[in-house]
N, C-alpha and C. Protein backbone atom coordinates (compact mmCIF):
# COMPACT_ATOMS: atom_id res chain seq x y z
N UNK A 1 0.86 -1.17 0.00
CA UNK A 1 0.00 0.00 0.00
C UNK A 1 0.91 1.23 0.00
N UNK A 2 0.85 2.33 -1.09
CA UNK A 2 1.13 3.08 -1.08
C UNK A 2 1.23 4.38 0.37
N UNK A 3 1.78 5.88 0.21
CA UNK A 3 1.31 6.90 0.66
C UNK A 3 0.23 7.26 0.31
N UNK A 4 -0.31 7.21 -1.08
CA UNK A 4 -1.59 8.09 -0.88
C UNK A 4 -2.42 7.13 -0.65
N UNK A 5 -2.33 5.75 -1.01
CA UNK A 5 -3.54 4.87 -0.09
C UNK A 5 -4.11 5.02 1.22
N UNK A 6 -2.38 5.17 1.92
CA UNK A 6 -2.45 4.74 3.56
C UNK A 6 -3.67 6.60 3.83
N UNK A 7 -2.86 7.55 2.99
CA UNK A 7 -3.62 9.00 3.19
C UNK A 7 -4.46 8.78 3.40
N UNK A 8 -5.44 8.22 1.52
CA UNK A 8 -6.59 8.46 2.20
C UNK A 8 -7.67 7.21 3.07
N UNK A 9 -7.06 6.01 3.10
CA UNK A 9 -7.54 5.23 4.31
C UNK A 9 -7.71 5.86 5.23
N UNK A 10 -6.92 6.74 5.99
CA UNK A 10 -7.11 7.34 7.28
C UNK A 10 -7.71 8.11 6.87
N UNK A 11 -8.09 9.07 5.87
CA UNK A 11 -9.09 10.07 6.13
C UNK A 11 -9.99 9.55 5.50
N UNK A 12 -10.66 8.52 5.39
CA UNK A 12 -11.91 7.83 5.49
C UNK A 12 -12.29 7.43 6.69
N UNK A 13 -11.03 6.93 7.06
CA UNK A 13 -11.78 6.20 8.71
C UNK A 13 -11.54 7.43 9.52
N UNK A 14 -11.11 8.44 9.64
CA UNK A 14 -11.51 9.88 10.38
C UNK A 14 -12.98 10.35 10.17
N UNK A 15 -12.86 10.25 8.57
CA UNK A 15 -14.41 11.30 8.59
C UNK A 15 -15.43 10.31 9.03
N UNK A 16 -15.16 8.90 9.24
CA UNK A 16 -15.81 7.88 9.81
C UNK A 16 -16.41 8.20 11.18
N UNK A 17 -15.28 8.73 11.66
CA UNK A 17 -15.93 8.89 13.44
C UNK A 17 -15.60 10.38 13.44
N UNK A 18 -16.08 11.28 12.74
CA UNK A 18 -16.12 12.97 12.83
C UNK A 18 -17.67 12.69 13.11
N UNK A 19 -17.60 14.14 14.50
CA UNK A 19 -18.83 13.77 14.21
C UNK A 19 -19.43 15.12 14.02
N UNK A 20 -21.35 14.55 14.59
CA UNK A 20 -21.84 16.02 13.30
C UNK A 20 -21.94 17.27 14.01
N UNK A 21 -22.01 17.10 15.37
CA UNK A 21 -22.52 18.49 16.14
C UNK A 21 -21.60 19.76 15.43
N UNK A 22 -22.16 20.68 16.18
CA UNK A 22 -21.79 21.95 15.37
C UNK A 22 -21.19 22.45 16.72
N UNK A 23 -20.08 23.16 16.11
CA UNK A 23 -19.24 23.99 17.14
C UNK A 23 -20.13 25.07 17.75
N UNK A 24 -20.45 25.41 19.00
CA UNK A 24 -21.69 26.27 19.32
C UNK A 24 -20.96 27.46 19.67
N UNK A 25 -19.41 27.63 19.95
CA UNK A 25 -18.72 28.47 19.98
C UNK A 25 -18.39 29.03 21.53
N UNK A 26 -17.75 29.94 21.87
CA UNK A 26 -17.25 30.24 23.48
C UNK A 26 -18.83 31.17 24.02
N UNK A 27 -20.10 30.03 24.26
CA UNK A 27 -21.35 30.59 25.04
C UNK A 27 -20.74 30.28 26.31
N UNK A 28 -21.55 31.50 26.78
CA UNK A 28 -21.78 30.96 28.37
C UNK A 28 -23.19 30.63 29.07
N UNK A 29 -23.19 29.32 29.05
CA UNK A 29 -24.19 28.30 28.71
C UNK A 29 -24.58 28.26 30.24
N UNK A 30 -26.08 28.11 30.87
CA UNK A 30 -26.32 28.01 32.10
C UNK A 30 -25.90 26.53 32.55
N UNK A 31 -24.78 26.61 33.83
CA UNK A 31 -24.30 25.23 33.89
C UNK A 31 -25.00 24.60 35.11
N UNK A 32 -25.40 23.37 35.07
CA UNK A 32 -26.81 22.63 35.65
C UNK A 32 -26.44 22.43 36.95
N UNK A 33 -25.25 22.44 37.41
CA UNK A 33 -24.55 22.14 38.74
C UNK A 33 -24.88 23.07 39.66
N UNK A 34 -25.43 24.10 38.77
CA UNK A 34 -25.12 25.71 39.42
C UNK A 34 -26.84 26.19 39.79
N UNK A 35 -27.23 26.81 41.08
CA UNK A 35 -28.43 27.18 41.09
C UNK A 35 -28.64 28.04 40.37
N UNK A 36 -29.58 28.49 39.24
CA UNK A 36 -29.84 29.34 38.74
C UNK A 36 -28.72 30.18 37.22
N UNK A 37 -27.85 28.87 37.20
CA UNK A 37 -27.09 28.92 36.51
C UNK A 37 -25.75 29.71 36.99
N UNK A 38 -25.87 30.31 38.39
CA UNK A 38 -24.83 31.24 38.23
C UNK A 38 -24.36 30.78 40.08
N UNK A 39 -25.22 30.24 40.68
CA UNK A 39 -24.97 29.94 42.38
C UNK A 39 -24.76 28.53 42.97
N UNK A 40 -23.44 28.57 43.46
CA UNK A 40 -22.68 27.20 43.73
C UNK A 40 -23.28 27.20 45.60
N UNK A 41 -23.87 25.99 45.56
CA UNK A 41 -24.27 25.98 46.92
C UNK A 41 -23.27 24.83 47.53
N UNK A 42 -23.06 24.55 48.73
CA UNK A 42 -22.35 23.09 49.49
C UNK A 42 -23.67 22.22 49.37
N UNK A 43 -23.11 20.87 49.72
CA UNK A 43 -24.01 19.65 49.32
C UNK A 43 -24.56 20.07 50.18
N UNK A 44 -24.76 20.40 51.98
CA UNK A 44 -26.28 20.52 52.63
C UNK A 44 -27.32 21.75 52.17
N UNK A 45 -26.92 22.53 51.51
CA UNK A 45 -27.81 23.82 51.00
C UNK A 45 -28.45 23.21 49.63
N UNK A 46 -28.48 21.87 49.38
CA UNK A 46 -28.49 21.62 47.95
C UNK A 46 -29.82 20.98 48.26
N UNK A 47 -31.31 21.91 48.59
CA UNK A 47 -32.34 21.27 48.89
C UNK A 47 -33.14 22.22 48.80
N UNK A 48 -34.45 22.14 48.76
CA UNK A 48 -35.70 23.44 48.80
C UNK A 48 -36.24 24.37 49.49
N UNK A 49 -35.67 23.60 50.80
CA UNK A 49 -35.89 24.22 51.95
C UNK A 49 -34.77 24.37 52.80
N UNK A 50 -34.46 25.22 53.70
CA UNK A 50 -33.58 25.70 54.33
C UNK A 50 -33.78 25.41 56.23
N UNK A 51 -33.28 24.45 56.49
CA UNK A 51 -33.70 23.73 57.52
C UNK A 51 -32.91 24.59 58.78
N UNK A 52 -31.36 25.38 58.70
CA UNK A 52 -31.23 25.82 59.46
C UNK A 52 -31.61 27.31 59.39
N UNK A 53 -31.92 28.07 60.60
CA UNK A 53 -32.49 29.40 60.72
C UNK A 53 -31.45 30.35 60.37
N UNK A 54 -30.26 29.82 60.67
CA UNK A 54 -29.10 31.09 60.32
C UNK A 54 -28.69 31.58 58.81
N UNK A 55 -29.26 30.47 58.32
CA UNK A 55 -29.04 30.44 56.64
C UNK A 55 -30.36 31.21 56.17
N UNK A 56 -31.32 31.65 56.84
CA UNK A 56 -32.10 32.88 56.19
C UNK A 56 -32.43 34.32 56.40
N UNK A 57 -32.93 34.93 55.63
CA UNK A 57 -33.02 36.43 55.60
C UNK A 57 -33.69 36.37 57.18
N UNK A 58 -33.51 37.46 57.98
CA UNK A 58 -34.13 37.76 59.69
C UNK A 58 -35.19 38.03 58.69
N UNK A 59 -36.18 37.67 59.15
CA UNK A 59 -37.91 38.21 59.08
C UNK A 59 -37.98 38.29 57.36
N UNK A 60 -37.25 37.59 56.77
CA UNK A 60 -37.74 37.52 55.27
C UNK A 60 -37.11 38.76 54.72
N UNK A 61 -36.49 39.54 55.23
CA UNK A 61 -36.17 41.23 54.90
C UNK A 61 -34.95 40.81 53.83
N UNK A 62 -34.91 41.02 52.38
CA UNK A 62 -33.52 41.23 52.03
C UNK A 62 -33.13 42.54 51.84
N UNK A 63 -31.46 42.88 52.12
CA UNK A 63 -31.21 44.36 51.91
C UNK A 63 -31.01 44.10 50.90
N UNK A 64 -30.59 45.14 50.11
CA UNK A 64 -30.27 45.04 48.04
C UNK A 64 -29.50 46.65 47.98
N UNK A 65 -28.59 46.50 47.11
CA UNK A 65 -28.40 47.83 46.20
C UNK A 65 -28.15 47.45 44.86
N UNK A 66 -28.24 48.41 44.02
CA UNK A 66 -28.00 48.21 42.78
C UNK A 66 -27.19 48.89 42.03
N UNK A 67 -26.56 47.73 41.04
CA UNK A 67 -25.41 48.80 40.24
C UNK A 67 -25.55 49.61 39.25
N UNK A 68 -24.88 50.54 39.32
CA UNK A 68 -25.15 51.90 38.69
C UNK A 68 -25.65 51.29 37.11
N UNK A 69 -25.35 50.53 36.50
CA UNK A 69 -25.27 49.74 35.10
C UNK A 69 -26.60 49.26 34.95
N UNK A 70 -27.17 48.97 36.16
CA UNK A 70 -28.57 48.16 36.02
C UNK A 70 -29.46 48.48 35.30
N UNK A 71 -29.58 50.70 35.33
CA UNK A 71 -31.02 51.12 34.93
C UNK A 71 -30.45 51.18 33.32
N UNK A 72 -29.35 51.02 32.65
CA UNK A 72 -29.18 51.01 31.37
C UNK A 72 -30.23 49.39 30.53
N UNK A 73 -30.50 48.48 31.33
CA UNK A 73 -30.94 47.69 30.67
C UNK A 73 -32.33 46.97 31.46
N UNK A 74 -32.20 47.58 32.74
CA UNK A 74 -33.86 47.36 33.39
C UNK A 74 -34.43 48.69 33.83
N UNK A 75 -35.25 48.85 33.55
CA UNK A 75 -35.92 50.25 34.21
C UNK A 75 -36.52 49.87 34.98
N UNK A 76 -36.37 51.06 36.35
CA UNK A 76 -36.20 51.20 37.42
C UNK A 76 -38.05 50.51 37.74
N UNK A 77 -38.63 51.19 37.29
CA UNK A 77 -40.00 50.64 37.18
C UNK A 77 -40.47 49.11 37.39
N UNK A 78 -39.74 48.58 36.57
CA UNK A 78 -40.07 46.71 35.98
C UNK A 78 -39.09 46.39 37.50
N UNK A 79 -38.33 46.65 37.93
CA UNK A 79 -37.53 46.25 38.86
C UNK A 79 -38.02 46.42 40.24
N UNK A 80 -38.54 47.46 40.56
CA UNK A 80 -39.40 47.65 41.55
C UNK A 80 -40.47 46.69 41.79
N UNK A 81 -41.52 46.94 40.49
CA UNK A 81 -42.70 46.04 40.33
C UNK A 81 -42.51 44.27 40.40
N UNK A 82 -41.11 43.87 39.68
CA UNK A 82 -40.99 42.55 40.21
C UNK A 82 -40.37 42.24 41.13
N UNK A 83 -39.92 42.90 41.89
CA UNK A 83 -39.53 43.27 43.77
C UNK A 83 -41.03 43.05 44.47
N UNK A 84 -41.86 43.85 43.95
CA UNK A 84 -43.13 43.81 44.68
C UNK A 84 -43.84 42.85 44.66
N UNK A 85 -44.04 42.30 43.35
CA UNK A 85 -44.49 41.02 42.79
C UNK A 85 -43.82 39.37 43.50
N UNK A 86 -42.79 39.63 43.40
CA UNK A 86 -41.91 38.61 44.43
C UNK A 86 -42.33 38.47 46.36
N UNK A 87 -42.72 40.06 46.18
CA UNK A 87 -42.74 39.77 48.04
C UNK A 87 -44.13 39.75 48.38
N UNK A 88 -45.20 39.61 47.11
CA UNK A 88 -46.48 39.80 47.12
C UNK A 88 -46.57 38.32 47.18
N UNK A 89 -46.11 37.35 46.96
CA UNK A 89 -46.12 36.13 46.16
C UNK A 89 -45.51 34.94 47.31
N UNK A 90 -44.41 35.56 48.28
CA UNK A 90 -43.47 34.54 48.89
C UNK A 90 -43.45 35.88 50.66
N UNK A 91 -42.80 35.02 51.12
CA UNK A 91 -42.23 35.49 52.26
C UNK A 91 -41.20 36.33 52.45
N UNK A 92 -40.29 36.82 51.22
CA UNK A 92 -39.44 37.47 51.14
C UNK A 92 -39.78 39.04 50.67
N UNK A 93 -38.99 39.99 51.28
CA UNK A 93 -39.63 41.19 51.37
C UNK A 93 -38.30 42.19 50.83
N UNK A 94 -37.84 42.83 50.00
CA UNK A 94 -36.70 43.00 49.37
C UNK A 94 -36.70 44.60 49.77
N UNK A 95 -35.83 45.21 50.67
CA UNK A 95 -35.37 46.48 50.74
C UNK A 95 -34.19 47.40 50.44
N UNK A 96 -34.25 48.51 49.86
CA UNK A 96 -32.77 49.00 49.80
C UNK A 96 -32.00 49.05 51.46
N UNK A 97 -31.16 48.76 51.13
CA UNK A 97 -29.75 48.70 51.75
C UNK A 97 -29.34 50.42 52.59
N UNK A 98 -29.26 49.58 53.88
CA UNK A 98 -28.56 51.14 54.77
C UNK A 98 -27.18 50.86 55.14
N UNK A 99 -27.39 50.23 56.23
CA UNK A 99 -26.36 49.97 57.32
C UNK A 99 -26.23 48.19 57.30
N UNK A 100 -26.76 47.67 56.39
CA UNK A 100 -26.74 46.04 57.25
C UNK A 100 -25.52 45.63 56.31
N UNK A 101 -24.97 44.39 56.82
CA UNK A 101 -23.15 43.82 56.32
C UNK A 101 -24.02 42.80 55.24
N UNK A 102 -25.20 41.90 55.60
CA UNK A 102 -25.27 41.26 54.56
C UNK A 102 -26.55 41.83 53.62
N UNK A 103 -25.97 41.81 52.51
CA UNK A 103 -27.23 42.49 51.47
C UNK A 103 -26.89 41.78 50.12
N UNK A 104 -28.09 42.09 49.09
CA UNK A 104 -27.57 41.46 47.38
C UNK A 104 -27.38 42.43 46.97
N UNK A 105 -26.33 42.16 45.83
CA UNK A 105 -26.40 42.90 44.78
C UNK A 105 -26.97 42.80 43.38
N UNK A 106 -27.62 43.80 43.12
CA UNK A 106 -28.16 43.66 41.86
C UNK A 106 -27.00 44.34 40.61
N UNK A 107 -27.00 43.16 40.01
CA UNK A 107 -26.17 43.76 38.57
C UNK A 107 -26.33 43.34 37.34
N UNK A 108 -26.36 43.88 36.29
CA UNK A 108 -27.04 43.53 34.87
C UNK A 108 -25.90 42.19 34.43
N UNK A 109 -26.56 41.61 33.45
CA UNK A 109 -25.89 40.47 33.12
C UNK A 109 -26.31 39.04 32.46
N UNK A 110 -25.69 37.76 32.28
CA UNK A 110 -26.57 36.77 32.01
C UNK A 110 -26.27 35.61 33.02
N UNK A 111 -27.00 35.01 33.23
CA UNK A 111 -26.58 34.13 34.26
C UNK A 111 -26.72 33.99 35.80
C-alpha cells in the first residue's frame, strides 16, 4: 500500500468517526450544577428548603443595592414592580440597603 492509499484510508476512517454536532462556539451556557445557573451551593444547601435558621433572611427582609449599570438595561419601574411582585407572592420582602453587612447585589448580566 502506497502513501496516498495509507492518506486516504485514514481520512476515510476519520471522517468515519467525525462527528456532526456543530461547534456552538465560546457561550456561556447556564451550567446545571449551578443554582440558577450562576450559584454554587455546598451539598447541605443543595435542597428546597432551608432547615437551618441562620441560613435565612431575619424576618424575610432582604437588603439590596443596585449597580449603577442596572437602569441602562432594566428600568427602574419593571424592577421595583418585580420586587413587589416577588414579596407579594413569597415570604421574602426586598429592601434597599442602609447599614446592614449582609445584602444582594443587583447587577445587569446573564446568568
Amino acid at each position: 500500500m502506497g502513501r496516498f492509499e495509507l492518506g486516504l484510508l485514514l481520512l476515510c476512517v476519520g471522517l468515519c468517526y467525525a462527528s456532526d454536532e456543530a461547534y456552538l462556539g465560546d457561550l456561556a451556557l447556564e451550567n446545571p450544577d449551578l443554582v440558577g445557573g450562576d450559584i454554587l451551593l455546598a451539598d447541605f444547601q443543595d435542597r428546597n428548603a432551608v432547615a437551618d435558621s441562620r441560613m435565612v433572611w431575619p424576618g424575610g427582609v432582604v437588603p439590596y443595592v443596585q449597580d449603577p449599570g442596572l437602569t441602562k438595561t432594566v428600568p427602574q419601574a419593571i424592577l421595583t414592580n418585580a420586587m413587589w411582585l416577588y414579596g407579594r407572592d413569597t415570604c421574602i420582602k426586598f429592601v434597599p440597603r442602609t447599614t446592614e453587612q449582609d445584602y444582594i447585589r443587583i447587577f445587569p448580566g446573564q446568568g
